[in-house]
Protein backbone atom coordinates (compact mmCIF):
# COMPACT_ATOMS: atom_id res chain seq x y z
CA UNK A 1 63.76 -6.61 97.40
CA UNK A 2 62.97 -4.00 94.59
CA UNK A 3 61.46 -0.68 95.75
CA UNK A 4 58.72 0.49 94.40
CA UNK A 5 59.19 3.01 91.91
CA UNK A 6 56.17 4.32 91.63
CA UNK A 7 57.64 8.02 91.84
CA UNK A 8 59.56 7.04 88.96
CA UNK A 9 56.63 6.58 86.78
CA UNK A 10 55.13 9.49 87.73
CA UNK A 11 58.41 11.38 86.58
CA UNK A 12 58.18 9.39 83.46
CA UNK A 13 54.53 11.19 82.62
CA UNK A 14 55.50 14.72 82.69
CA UNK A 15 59.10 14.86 81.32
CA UNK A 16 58.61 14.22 77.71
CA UNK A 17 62.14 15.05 75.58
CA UNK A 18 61.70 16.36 71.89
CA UNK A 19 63.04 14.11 69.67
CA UNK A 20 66.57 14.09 68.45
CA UNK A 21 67.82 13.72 65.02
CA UNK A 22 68.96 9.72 65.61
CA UNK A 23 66.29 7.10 66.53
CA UNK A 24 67.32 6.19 70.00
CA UNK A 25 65.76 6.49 72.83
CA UNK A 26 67.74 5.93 76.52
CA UNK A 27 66.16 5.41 79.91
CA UNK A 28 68.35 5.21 83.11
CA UNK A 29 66.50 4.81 86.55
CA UNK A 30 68.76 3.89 89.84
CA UNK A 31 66.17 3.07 92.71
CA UNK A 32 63.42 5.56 92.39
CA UNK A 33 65.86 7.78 90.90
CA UNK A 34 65.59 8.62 87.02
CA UNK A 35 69.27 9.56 86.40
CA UNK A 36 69.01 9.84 82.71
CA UNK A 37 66.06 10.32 79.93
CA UNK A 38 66.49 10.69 76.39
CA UNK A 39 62.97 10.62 74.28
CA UNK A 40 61.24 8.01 77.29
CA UNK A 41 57.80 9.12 75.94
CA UNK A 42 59.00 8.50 72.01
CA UNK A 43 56.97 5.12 70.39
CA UNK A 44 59.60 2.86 69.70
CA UNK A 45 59.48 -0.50 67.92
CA UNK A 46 59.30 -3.29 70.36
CA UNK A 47 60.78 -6.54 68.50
CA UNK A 48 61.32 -8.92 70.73
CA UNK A 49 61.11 -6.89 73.86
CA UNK A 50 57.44 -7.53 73.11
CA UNK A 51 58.12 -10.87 74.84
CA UNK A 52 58.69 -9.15 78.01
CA UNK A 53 54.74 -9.50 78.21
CA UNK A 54 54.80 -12.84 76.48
CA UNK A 55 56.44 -14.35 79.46
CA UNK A 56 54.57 -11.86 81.99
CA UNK A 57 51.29 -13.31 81.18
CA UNK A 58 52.48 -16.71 81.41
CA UNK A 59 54.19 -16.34 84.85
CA UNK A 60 50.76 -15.22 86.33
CA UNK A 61 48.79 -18.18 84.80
CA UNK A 62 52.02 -20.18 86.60
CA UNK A 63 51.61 -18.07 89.52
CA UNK A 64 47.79 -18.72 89.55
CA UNK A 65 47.93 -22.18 89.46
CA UNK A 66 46.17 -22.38 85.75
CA UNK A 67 49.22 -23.95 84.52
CA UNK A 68 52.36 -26.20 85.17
CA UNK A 69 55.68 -25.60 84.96
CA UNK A 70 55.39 -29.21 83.85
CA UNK A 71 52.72 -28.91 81.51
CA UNK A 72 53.87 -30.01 77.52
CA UNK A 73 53.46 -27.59 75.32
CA UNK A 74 52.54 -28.88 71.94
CA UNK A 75 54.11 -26.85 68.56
CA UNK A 76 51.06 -26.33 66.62
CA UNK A 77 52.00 -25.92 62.11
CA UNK A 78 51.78 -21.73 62.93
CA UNK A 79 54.23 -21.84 65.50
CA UNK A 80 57.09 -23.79 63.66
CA UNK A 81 56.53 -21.94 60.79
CA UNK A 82 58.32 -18.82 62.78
CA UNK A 83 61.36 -17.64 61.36
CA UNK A 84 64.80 -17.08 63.61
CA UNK A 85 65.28 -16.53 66.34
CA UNK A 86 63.70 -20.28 66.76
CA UNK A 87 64.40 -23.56 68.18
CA UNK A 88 63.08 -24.94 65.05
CA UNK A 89 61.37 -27.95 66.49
CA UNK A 90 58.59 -29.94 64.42
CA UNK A 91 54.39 -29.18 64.45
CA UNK A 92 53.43 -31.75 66.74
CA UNK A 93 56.86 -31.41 69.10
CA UNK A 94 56.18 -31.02 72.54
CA UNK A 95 58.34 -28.66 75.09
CA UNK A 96 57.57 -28.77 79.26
CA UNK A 97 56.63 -25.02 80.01
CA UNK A 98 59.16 -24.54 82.04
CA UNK A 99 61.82 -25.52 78.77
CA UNK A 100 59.58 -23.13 76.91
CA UNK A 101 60.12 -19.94 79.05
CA UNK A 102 64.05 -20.29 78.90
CA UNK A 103 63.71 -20.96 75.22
CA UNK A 104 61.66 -16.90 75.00
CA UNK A 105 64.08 -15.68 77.63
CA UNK A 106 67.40 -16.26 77.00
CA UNK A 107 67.17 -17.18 73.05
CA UNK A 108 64.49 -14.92 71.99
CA UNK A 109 62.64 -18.10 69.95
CA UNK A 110 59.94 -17.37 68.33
CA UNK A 111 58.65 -20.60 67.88
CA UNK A 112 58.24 -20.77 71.62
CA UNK A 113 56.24 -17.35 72.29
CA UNK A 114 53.62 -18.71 69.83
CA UNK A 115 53.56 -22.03 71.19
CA UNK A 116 53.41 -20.49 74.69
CA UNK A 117 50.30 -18.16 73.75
CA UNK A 118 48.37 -20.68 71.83
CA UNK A 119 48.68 -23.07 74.81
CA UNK A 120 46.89 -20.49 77.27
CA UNK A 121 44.70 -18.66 74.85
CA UNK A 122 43.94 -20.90 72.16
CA UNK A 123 45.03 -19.09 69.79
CA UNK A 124 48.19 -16.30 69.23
CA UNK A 125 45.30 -13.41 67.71
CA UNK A 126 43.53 -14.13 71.29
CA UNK A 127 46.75 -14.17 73.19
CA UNK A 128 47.62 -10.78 71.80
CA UNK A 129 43.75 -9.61 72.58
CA UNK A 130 45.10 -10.64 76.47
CA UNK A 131 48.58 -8.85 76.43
CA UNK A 132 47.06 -5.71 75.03
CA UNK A 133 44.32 -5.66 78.04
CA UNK A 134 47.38 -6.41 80.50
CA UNK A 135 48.95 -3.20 78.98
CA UNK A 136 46.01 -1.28 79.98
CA UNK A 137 45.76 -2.57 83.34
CA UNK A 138 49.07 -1.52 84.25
CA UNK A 139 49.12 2.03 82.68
CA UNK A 140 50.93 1.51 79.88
CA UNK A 141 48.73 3.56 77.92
CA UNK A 142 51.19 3.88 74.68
CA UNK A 143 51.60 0.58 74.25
CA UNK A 144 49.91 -1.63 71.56
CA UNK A 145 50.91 -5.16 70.54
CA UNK A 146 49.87 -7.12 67.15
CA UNK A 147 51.56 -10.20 67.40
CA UNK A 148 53.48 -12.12 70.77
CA UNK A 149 56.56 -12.12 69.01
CA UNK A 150 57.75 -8.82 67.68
CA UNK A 151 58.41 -10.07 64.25
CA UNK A 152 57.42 -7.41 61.79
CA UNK A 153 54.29 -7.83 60.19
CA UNK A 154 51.62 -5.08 58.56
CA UNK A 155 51.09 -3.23 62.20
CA UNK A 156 54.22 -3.10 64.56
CA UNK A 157 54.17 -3.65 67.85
CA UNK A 158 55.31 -0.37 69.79
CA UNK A 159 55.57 1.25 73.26
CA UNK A 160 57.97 3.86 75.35
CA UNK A 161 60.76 3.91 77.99
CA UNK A 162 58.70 4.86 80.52
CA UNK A 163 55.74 1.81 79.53
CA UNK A 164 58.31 -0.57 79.69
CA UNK A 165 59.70 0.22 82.81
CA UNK A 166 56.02 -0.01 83.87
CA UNK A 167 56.07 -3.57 82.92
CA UNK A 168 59.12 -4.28 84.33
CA UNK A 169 57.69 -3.00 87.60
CA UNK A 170 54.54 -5.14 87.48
CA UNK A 171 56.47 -8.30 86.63
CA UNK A 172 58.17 -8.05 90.39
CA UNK A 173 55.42 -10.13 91.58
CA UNK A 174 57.39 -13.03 89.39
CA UNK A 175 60.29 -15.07 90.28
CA UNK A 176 62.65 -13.72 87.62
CA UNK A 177 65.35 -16.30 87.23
CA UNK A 178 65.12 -17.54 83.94
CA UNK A 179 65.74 -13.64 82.70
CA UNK A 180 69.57 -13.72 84.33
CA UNK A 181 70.25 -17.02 82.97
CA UNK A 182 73.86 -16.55 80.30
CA UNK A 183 72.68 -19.69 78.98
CA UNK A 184 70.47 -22.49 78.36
CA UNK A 185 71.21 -26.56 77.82
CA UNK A 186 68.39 -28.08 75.73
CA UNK A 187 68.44 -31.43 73.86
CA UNK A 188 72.80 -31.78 73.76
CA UNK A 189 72.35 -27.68 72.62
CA UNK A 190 73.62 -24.67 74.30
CA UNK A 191 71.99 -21.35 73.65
CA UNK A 192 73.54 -18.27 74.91
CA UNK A 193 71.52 -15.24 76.19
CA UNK A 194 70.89 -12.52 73.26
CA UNK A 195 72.63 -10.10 75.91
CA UNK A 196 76.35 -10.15 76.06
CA UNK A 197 76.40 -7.98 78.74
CA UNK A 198 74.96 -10.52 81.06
CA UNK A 199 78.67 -11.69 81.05
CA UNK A 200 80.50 -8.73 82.44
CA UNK A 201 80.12 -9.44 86.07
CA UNK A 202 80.70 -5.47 87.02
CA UNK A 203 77.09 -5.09 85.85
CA UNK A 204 75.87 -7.59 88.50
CA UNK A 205 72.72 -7.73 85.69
CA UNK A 206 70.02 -10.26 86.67
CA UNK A 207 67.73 -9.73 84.14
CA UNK A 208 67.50 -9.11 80.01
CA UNK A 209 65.61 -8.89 76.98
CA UNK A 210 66.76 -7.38 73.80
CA UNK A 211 65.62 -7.06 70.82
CA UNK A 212 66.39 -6.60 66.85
CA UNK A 213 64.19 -6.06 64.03
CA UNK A 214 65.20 -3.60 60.98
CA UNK A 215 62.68 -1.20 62.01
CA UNK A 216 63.39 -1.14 65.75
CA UNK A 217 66.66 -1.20 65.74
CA UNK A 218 68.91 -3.01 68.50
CA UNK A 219 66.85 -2.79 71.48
CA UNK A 220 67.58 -3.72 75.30
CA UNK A 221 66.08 -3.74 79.03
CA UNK A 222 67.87 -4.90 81.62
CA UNK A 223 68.31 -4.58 85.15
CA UNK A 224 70.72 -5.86 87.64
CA UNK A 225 71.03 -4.86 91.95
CA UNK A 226 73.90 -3.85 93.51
CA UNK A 227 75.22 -2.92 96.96
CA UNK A 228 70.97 -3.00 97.84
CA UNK A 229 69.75 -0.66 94.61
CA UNK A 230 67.96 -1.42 91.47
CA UNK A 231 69.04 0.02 88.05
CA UNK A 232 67.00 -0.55 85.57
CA UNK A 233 68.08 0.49 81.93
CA UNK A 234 65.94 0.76 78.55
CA UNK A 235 67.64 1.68 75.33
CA UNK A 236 66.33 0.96 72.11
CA UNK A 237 66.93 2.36 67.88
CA UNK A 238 71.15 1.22 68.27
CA UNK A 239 72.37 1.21 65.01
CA UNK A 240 74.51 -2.22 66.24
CA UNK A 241 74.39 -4.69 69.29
CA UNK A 242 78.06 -3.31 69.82
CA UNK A 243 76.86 0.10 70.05
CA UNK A 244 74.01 -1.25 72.41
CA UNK A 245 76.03 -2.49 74.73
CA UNK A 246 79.16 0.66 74.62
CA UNK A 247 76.27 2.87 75.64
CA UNK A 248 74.83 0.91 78.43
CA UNK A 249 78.44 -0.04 79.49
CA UNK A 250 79.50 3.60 79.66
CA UNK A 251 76.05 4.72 81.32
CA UNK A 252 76.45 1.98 84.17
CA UNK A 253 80.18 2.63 84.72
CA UNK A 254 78.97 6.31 85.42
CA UNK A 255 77.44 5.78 88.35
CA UNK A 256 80.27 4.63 89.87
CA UNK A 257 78.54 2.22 92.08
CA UNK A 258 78.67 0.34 89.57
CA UNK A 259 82.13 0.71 87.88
């Protein structure tokens, strides 16, 4: 069971790092231990990490009852006209709930997340009104979101390390799963996670979202437990999804527990 890290956030708050030439930003936490910080308190470009609270909000109204893991989800004209990454199905398509969170969590679909907050809100502009009231309510006071995608638009959605470790915190109450899945079998299709390192079983990762727009950069959080501790890592601004994934590779291998 994941400690609380609690002492982590409140680490998070007071050790802001001037920015550095390059764009990225690097968070490292092992249990309630923050091993490494580089610009945690920066604004970043989300992209699609923004579906972290996507799927957030729609494992509480699962958890609450409000909703079915059964329950069809029907792909309303807005939502299919969502570019990649998408599933592509037709307005007027229908996908079980349950189909729809592996198609956010593991492929990234955009399709989906709008689907997904239309079906609980009404309406993506009221979803977002509900994620950005979420972010409030669990301190992650840099934090705004426009859309329940990431996809660029005229505002971007942003936050920090240190906000989306905060989410990643609050979403404990969740079962998980469908964030450590490598893939994902859907109508004769097989979609593999956005997160190669999910693969590379010396990172005993068990859950991952990335994320990739041109203004973000290549963006990841993941988190994996081994030998009874919690890592969690947040990187974001890689120039590449290679580069991504050397830096978290070498950072994890560091800690030799790991390795």
């Amino acid at each position: 069971m994941l400690k609380k890290i609690l002492m982590t956030i409140a680490v998070c708050v007071v050790c802001m790092v001037p920015a550095k030439a390059n764009n990225k930003s690097f968070m490292l936490i092992l249990g309630n231990h923050v091993t490494e910080h580089v610009n945690a308190n920066k604004r970043v470009v989300l992209a699609s990490l923004t579906k972290m609270m996507t799927i957030d909000i729609v494992l509480g109204e699962l958890q609450s009852g409000h909703i079915h893991g059964t329950d069809m989800v029907t792909i309303s004209r807005h939502a299919s006209s969502m570019p990649k990454s998408h599933l592509g199905l037709r307005a007027g398509s229908k996908i079980s709930v349950n189909d729809a969170i592996k198609a956010v969590t593991v492929h990234s679909s955009n399709d989906i997340a709008v689907a997904l907050a239309e079906f609980i809100s009404g309406s993506e502009d009221e979803f977002v009104k509900r994620m950005n009231l979420a972010a409030l309510s669990y301190g992650m006071m840099n934090t705004t979101y426009f859309n329940a995608t990431g996809l660029p638009g005229l505002h971007q959605n942003t936050s920090t390390d240190c906000d989306l470790v905060r989410l990643y915190e609050h979403m404990q109450s969740y079962d998980l799963k469908d964030f450590g899945l490598e893939e994902w079998h859907y109508r004769g299709e097989t979609y593999g996670n956005t997160n190669h390192l999910m693969s590379v079983k010396s990172h005993h990762m068990d859950f991952s979202k990335t994320g990739y727009i041109d203004a973000s950069g290549y963006n990841l959080v993941a988190s994996g437990l081994h030998q009874g501790v919690r890592y969690i890592v947040v990187i974001t601004g890689c120039g590449s999804s290679a580069e991504r994934d050397q830096i978290v590779s070498r950072k994890l291998h560091k800690l030799g527990r790991l390795s």
